[in-house]
C-alpha atoms as a PDB file:
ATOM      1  CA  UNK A   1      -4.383   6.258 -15.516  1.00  0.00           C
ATOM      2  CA  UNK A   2      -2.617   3.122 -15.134  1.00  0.00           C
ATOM      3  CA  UNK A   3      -2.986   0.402 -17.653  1.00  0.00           C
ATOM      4  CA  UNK A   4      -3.237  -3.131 -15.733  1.00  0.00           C
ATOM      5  CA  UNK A   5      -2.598  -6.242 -17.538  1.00  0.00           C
ATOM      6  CA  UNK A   6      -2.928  -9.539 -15.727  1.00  0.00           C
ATOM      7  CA  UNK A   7      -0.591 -12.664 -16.558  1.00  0.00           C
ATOM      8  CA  UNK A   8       2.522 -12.409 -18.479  1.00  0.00           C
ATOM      9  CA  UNK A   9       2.281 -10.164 -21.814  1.00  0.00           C
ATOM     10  CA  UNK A  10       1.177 -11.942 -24.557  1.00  0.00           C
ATOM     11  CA  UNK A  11       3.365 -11.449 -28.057  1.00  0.00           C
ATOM     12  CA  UNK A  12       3.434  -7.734 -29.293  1.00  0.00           C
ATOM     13  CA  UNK A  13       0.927  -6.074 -26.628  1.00  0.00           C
ATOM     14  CA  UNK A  14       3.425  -3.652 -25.278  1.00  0.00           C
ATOM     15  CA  UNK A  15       5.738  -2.142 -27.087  1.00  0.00           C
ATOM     16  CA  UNK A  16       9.400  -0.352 -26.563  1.00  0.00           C
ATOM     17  CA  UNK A  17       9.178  -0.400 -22.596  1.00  0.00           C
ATOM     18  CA  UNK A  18      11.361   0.488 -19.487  1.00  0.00           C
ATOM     19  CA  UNK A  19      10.466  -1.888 -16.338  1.00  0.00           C
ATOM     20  CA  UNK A  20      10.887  -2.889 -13.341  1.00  0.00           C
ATOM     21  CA  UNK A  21       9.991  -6.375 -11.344  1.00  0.00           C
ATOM     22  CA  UNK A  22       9.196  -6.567  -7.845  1.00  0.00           C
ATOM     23  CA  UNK A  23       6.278  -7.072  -5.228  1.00  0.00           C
ATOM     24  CA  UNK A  24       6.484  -2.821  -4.124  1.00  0.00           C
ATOM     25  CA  UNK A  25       4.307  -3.578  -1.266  1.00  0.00           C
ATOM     26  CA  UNK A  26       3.668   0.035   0.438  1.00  0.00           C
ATOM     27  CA  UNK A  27       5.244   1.402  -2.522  1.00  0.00           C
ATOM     28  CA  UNK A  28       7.354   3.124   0.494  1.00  0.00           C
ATOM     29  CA  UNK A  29      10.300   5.605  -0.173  1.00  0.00           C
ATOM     30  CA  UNK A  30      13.032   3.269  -1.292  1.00  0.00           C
ATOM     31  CA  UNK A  31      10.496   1.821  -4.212  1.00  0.00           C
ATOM     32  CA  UNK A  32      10.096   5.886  -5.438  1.00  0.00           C
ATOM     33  CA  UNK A  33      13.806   6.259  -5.276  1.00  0.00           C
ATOM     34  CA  UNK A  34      13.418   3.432  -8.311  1.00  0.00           C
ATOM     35  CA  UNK A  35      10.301   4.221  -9.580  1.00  0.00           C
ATOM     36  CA  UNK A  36      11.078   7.696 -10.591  1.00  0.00           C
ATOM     37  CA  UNK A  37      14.335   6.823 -12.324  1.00  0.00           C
ATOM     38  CA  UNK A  38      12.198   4.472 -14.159  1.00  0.00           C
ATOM     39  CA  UNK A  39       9.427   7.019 -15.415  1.00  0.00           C
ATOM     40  CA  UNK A  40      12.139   9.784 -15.917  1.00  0.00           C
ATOM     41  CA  UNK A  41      14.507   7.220 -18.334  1.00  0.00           C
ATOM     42  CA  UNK A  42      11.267   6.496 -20.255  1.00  0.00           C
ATOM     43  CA  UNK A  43       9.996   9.257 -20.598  1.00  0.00           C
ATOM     44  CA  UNK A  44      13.577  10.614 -21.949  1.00  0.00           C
ATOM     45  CA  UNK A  45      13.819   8.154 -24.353  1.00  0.00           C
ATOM     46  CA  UNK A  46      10.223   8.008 -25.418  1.00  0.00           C
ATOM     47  CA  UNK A  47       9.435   4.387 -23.952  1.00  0.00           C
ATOM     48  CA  UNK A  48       6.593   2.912 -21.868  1.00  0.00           C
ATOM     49  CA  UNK A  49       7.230   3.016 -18.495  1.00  0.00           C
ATOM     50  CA  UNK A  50       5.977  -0.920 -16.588  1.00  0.00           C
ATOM     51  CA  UNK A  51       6.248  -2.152 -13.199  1.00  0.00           C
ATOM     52  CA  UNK A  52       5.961  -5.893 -13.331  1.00  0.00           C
ATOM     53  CA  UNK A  53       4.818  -7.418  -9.690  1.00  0.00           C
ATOM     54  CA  UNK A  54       3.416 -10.495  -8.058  1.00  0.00           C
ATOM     55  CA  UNK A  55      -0.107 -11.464  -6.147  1.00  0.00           C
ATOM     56  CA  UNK A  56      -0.314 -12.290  -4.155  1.00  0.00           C
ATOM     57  CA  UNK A  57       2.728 -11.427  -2.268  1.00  0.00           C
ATOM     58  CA  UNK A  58       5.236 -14.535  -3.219  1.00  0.00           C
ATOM     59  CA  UNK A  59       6.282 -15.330   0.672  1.00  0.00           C
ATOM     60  CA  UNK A  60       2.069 -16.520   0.715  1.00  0.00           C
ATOM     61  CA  UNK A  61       2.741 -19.053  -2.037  1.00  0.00           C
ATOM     62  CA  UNK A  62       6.630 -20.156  -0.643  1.00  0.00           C
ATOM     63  CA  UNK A  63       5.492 -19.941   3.078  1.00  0.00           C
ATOM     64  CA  UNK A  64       2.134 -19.333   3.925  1.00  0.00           C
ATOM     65  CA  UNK A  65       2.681 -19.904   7.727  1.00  0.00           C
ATOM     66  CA  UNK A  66       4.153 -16.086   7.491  1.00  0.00           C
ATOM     67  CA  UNK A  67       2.190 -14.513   4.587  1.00  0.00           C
ATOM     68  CA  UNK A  68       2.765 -10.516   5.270  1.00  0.00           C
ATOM     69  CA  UNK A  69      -0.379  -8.883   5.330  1.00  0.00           C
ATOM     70  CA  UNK A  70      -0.208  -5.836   3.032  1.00  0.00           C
ATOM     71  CA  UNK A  71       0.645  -1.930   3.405  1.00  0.00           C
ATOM     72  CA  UNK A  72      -0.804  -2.077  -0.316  1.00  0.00           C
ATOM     73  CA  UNK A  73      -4.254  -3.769  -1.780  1.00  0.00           C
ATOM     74  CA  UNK A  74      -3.586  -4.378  -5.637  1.00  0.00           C
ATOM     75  CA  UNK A  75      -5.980  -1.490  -6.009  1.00  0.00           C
ATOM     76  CA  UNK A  76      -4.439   1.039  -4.233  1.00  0.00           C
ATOM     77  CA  UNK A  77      -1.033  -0.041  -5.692  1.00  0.00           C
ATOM     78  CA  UNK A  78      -2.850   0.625  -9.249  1.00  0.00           C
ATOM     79  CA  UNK A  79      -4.467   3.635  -7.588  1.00  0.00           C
ATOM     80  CA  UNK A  80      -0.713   4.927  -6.255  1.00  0.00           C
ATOM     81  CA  UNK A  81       1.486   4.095  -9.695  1.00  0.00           C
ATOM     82  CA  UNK A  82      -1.036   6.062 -11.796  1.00  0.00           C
ATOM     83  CA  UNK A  83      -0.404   8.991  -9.874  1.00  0.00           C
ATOM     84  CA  UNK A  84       2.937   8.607  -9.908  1.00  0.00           C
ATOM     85  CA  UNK A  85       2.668   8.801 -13.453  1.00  0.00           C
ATOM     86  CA  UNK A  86       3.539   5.057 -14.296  1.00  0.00           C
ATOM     87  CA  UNK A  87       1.906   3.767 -18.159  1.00  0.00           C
ATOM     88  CA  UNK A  88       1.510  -0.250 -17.324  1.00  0.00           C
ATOM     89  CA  UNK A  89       1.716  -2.367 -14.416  1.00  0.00           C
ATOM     90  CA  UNK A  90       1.731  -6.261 -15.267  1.00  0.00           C
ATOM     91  CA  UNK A  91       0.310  -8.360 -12.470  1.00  0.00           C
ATOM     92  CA  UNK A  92       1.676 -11.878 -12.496  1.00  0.00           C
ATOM     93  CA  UNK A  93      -0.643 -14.522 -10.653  1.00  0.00           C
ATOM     94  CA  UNK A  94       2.340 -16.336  -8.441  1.00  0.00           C
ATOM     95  CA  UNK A  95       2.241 -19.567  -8.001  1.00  0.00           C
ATOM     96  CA  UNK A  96       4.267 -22.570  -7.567  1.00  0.00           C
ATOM     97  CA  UNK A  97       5.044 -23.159 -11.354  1.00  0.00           C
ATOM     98  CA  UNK A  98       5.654 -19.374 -11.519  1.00  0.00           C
ATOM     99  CA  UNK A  99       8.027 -19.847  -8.532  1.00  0.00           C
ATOM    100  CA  UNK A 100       9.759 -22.752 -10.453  1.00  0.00           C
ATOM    101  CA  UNK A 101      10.684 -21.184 -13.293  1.00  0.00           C
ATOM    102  CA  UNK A 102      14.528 -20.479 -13.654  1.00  0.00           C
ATOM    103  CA  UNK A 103      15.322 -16.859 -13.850  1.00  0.00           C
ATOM    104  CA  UNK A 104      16.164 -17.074 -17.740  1.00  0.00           C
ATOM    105  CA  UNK A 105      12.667 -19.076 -18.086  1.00  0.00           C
ATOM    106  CA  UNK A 106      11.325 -16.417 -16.314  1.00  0.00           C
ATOM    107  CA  UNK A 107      12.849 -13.421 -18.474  1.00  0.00           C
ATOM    108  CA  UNK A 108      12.004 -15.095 -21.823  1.00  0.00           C
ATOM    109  CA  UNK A 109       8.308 -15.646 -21.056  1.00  0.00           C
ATOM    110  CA  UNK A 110       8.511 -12.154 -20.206  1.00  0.00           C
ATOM    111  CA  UNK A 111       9.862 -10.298 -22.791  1.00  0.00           C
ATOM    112  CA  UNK A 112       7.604 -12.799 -25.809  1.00  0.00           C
ATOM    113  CA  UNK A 113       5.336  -9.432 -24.602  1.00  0.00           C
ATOM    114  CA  UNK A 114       7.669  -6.217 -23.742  1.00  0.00           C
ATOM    115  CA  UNK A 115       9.811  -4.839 -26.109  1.00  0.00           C
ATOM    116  CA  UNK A 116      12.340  -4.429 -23.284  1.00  0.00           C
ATOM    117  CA  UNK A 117      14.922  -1.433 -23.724  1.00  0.00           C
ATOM    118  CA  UNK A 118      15.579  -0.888 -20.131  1.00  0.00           C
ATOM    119  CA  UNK A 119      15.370  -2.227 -16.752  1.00  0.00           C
ATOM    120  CA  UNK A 120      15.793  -0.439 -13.280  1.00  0.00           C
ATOM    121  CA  UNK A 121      16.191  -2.345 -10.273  1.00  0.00           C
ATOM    122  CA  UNK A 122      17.470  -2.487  -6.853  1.00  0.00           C
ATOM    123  CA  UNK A 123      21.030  -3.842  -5.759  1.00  0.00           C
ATOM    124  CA  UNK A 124      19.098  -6.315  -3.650  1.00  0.00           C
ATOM    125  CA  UNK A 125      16.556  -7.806  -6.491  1.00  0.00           C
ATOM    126  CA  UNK A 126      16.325 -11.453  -6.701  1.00  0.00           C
ATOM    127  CA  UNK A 127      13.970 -13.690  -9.052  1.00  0.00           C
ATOM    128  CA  UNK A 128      13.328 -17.118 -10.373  1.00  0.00           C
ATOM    129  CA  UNK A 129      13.931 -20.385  -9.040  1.00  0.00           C
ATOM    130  CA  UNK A 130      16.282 -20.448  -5.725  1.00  0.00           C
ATOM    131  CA  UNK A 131      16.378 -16.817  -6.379  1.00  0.00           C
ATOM    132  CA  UNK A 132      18.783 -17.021  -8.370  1.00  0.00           C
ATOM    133  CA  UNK A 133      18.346 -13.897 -10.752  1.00  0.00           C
ATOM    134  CA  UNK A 134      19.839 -11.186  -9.905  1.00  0.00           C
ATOM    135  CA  UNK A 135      21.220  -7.914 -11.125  1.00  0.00           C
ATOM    136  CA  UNK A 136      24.242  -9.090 -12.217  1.00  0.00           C
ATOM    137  CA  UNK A 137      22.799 -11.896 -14.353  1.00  0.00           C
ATOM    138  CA  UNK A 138      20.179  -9.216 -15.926  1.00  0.00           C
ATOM    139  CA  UNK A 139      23.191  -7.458 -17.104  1.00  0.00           C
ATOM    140  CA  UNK A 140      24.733 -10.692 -18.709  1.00  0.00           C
ATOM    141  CA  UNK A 141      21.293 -11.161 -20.067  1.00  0.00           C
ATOM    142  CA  UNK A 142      20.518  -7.741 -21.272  1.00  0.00           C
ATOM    143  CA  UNK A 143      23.897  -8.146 -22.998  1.00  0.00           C
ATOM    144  CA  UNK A 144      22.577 -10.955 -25.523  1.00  0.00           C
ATOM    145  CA  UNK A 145      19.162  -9.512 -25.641  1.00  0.00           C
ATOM    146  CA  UNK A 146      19.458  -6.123 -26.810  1.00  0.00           C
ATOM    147  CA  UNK A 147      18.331  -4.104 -23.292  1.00  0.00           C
ATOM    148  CA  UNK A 148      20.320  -2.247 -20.511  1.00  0.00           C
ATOM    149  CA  UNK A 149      19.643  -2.417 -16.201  1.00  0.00           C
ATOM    150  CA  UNK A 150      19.989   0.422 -13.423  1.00  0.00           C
ATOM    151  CA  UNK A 151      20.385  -0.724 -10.311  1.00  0.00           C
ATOM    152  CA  UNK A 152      19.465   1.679  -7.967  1.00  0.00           C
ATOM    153  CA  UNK A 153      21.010   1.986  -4.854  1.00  0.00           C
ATOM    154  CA  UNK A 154      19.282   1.056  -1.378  1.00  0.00           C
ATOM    155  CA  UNK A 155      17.714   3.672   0.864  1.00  0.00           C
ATOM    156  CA  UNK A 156      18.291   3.847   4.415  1.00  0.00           C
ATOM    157  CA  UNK A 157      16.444   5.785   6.898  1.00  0.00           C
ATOM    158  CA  UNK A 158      17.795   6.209  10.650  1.00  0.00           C
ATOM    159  CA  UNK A 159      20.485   3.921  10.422  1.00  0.00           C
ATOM    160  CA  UNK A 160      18.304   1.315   8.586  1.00  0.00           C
ATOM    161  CA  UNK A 161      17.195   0.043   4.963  1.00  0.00           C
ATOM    162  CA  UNK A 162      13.493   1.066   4.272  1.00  0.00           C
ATOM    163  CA  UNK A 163      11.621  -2.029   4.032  1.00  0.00           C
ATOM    164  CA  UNK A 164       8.319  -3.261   3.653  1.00  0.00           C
ATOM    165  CA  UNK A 165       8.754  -5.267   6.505  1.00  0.00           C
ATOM    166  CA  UNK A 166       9.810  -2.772   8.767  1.00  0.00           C
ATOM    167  CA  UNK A 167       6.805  -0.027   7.892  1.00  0.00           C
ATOM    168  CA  UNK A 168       4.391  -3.586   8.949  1.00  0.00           C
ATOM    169  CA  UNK A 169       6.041  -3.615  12.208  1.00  0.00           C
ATOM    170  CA  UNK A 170       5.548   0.013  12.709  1.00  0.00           C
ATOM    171  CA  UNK A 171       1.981   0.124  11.562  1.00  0.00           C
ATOM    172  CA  UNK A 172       1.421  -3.074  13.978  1.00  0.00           C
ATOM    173  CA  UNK A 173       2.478  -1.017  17.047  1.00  0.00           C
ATOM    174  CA  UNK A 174       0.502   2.007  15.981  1.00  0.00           C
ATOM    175  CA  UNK A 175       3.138   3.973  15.333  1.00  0.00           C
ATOM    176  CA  UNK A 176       2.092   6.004  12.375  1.00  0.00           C
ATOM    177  CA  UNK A 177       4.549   8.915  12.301  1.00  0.00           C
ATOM    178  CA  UNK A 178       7.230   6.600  12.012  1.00  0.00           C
ATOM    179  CA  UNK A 179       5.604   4.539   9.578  1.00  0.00           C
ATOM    180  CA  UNK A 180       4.520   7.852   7.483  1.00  0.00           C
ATOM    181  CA  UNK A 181       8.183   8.647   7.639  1.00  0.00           C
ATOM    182  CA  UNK A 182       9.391   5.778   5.537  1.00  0.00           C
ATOM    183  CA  UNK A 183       6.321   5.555   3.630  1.00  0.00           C
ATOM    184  CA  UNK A 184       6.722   9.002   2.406  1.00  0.00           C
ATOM    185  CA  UNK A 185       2.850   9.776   2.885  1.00  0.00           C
ATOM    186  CA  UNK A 186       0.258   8.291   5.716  1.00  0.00           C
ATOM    187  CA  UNK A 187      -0.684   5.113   6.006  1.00  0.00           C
ATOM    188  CA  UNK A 188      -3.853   4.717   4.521  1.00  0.00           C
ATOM    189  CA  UNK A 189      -6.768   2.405   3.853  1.00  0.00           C
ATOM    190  CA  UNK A 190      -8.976   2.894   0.313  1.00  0.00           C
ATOM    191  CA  UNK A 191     -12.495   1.340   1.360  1.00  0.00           C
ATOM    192  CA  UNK A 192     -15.943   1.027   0.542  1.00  0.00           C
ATOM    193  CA  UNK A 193     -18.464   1.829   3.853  1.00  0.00           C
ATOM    194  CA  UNK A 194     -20.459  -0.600   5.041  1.00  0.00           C
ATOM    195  CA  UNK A 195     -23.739  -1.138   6.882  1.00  0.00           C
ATOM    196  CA  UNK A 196     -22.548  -1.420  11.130  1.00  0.00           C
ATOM    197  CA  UNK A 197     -24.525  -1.745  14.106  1.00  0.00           C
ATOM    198  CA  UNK A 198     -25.600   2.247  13.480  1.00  0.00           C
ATOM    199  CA  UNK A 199     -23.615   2.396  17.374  1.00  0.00           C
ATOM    200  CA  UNK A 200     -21.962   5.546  16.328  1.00  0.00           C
ATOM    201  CA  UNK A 201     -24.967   7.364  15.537  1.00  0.00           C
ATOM    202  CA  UNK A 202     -27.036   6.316  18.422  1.00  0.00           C
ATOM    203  CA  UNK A 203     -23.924   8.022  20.531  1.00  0.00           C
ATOM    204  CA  UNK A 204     -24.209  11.216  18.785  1.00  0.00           C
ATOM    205  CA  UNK A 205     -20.830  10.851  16.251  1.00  0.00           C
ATOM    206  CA  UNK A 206     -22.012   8.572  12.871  1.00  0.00           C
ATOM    207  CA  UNK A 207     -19.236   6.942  11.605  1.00  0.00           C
ATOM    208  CA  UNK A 208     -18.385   5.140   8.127  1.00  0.00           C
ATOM    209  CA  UNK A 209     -17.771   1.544   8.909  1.00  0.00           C
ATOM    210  CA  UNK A 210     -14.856   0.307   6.226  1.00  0.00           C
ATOM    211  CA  UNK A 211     -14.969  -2.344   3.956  1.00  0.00           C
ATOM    212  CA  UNK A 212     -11.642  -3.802   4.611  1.00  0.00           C
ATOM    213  CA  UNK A 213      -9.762  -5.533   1.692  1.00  0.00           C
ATOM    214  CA  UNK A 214      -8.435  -9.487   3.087  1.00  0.00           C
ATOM    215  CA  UNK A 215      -5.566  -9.629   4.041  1.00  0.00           C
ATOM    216  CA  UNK A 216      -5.210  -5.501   4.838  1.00  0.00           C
ATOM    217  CA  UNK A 217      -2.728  -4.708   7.109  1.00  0.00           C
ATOM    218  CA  UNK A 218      -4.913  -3.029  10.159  1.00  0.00           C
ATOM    219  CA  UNK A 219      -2.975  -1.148  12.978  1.00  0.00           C
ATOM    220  CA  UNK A 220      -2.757  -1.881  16.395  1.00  0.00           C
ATOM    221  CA  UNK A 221      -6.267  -1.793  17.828  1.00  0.00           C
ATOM    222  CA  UNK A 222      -6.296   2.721  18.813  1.00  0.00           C
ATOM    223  CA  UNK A 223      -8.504   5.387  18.464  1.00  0.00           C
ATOM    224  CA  UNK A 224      -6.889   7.673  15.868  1.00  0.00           C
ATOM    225  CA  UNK A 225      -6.632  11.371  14.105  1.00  0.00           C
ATOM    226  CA  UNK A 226      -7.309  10.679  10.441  1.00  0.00           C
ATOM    227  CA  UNK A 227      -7.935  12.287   7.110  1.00  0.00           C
ATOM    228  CA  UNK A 228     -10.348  11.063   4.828  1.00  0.00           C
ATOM    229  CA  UNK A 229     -10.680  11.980   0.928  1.00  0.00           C
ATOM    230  CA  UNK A 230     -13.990  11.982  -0.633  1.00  0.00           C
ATOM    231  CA  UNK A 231     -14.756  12.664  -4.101  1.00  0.00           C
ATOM    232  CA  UNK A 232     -11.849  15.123  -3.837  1.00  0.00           C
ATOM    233  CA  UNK A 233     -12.480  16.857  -0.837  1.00  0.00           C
ATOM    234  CA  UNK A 234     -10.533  16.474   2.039  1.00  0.00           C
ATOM    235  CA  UNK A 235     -12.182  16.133   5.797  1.00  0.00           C
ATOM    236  CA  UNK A 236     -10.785  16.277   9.647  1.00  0.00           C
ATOM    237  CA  UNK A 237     -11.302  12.361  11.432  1.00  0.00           C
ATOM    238  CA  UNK A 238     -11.226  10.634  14.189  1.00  0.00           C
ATOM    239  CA  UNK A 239     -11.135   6.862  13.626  1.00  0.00           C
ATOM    240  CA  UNK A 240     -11.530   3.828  15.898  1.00  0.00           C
ATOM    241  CA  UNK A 241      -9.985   0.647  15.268  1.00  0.00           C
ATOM    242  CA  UNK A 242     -11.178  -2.071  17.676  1.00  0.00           C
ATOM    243  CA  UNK A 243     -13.686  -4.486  19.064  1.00  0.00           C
ATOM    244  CA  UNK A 244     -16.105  -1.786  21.027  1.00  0.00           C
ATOM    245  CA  UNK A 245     -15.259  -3.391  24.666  1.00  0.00           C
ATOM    246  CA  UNK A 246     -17.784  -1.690  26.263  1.00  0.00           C
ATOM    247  CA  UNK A 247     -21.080  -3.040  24.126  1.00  0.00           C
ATOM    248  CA  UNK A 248     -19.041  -6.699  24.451  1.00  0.00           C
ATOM    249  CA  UNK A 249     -18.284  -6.704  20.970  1.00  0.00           C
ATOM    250  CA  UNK A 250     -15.417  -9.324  19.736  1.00  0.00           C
ATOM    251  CA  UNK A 251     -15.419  -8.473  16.107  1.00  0.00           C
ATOM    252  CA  UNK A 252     -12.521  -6.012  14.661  1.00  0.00           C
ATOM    253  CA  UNK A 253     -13.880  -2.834  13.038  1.00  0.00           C
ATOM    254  CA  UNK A 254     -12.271   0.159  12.099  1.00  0.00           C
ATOM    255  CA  UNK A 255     -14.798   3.022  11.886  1.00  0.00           C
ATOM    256  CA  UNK A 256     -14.153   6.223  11.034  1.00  0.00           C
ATOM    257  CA  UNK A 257     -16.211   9.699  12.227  1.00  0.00           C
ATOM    258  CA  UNK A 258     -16.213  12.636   9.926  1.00  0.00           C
ATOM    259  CA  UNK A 259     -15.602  16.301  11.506  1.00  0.00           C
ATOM    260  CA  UNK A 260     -17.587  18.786   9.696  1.00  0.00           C
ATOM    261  CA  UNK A 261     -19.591  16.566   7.670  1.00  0.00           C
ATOM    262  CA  UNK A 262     -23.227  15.536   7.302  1.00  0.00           C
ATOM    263  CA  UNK A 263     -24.485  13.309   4.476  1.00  0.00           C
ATOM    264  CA  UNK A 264     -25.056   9.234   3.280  1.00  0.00           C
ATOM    265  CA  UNK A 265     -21.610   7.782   2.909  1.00  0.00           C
ATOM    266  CA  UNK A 266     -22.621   4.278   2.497  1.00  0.00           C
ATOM    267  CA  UNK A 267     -21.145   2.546  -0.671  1.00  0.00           C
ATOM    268  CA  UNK A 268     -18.817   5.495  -0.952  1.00  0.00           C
ATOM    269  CA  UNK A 269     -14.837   4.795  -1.475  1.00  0.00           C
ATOM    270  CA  UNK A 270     -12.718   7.013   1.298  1.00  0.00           C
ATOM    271  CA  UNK A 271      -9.399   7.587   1.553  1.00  0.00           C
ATOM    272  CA  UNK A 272      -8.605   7.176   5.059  1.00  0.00           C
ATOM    273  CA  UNK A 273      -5.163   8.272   6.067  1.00  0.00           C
ATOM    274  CA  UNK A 274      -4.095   7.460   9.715  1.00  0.00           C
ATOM    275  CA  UNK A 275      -2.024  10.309  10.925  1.00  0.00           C
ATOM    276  CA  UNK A 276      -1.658  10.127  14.503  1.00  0.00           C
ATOM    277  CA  UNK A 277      -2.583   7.449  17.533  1.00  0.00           C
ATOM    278  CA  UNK A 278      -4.738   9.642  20.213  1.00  0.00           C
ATOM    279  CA  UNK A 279      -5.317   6.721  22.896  1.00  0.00           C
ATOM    280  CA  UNK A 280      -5.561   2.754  23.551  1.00  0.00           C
ATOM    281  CA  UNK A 281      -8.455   0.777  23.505  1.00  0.00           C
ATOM    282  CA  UNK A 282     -10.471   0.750  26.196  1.00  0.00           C
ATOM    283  CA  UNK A 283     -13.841  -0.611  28.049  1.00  0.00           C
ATOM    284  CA  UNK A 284     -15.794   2.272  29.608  1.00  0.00           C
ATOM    285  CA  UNK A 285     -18.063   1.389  32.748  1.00  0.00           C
ATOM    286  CA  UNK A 286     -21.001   3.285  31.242  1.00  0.00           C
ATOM    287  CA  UNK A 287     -22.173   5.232  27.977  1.00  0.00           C
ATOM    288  CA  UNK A 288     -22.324   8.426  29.625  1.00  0.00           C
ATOM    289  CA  UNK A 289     -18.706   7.845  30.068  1.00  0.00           C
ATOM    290  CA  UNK A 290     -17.781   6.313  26.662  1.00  0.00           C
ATOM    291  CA  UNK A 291     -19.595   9.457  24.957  1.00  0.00           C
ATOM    292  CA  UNK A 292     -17.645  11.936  27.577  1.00  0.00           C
ATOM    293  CA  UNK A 293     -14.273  10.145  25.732  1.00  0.00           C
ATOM    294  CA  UNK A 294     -15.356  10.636  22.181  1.00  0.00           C
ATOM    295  CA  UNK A 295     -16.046  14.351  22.702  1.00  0.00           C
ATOM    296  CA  UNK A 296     -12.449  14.667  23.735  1.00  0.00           C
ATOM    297  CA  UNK A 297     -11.086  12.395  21.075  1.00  0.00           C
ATOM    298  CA  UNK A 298     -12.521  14.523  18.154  1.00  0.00           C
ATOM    299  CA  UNK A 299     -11.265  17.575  19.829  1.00  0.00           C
ATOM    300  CA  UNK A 300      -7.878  16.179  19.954  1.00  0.00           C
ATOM    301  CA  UNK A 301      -8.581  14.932  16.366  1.00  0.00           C
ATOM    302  CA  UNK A 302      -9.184  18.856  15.512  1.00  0.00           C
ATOM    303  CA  UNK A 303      -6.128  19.920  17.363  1.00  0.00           C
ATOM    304  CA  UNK A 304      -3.361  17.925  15.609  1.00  0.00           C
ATOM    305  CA  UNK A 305      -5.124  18.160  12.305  1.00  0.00           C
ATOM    306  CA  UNK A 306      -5.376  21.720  12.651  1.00  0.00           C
ATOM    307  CA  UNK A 307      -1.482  21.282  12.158  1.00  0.00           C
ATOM    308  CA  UNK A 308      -0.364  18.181  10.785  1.00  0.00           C
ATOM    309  CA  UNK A 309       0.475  17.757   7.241  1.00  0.00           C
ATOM    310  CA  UNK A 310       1.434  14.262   5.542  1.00  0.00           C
ATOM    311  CA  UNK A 311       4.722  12.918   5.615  1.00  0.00           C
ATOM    312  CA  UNK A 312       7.362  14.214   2.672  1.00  0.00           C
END
């Protein structure tokens, strides 16, 4: 499991370490690409391995007109690093004084609590005040105080850099192949359940009403096929995301309806993976009609999970 330590480390509470700084929201392929190089270095060398990020996202603090929503709560990016095997993650609160310190302000207040040996980044890194920091100045830095950088190199997937803001505009559209493509696993959502309306069960499919984190990206408003982990087990979905049009509702939910399952879910955590967008939205004229549709919606659930397998 992942150690978490919020603020900047204070004086001696981690010891010989490799790092790496950055928001990794997604934690998408091009962050593993770092990530691993980072837990195989420490590991070789006998060092803790520490990913140092931000929260909330940084462009919320310098611009909140376009704060990104995230592929990534702070939980499931906790949840995510431990299984990749990673020993610490430092969260830094950002604010505006953390956004005004210089880059070398910024390292020293750092490393009072990392015995820093090592740090892996990518080509296109910046830090500190302006943005100034970059790889190039860690290197003159590292120089004077007694550590070494990586930079890894950029990944690019059809003809384009995997970014964070790219996977948002996929998930937006609904396009969840795509997204799970660059992500290198499903999108997914790691929720409590919640009391709803009890609409689901009252049409004959009972669905788990998530507790979404703020400020969670949610896809485009579908009906999709889903997988959902519970305590370890893995079930068949089909999950709704939308404002149930035809009982006049106007409030966003995204429920999710368990194949092959019978039992209390409330206050359980899911997994939910989104694997593939069945239909759009829509208002049905009558119940009879909207029931008729959900029938065929978990049947095309079962069909593509019958052979879909997460992104690699």
């Amino acid at each position: 499991m992942t150690a978490v330590t919020f603020g900047f480390p204070t004086a001696g509470s981690l010891g010989p370490s490799h790092a790496t700084i950055g928001t990794f929201d997604g934690l998408h392929r091009g962050h593993l690409v770092l990530l691993k190089t980072l837990i195989a270095g420490a590991r070789r060398t006998g060092a803790g391995s520490v990913v140092i990020t931000f929260e909330p996202h940084p462009r919320c603090v310098l611009d909140p007109d376009h704060c990104p929503p995230n592929l990534t709560t702070l939980d499931e990016k906790a949840w995510l690093l431990g299984q990749l095997g990673i020993d610490h993650l430092v969260v830094i609160p950002f604010t505006p004084q953390v956004a005004g310190l210089s880059p070398a302000a910024f390292m020293k207040r750092l490393t009072r609590g990392i015995e820093l040996r090592h740090i892996v980044t990518g080509e296109d890194f910046r830090f500190g005040q302006g943005r100034r920091g970059d790889p190039v100045f860690l290197r003159r830095l590292g120089v004077r105080e007694g550590f070494t950088v990586t930079v890894a190199p950029t990944l690019s997937r059809g003809g384009a850099p995997v970014s964070s803001s790219r996977i948002r505009r996929l998930v937006m559209l609904g396009q969840m192949r795509a997204a799970a493509q660059l992500l290198g696993r499903n999108y997914f959502f790691r929720s409590g359940v919640e009391h709803g309306a009890g609409r689901g069960r009252q049409l004959g499919f009972p669905t788990a009403n998530l507790r979404i984190a703020p400020n969670k990206l949610i896809p485009a408003t579908a009906v999709y096929a889903a997988r959902v982990d519970l305590d370890g087990q893995t079930h068949d979905g089909a999950l709704s995301v939308g404002f149930r049009p035809t009982f006049g509702g106007n409030t966003l939910t995204v429920e999710v309806f368990l194949l092959e399952f019978d039992g209390d879910l409330y206050d359980r955590l899911l997994t939910v993976s989104f694997v593939q967008r069945l239909r759009a939205e829509k208002r049905f004229a009558t119940v009879p009609a909207l029931q008729q549709q959900m029938a065929k919606d978990v049947e095309n659930a079962r069909r593509i999970l019958g052979g879909a397998s997460s992104a690699t």
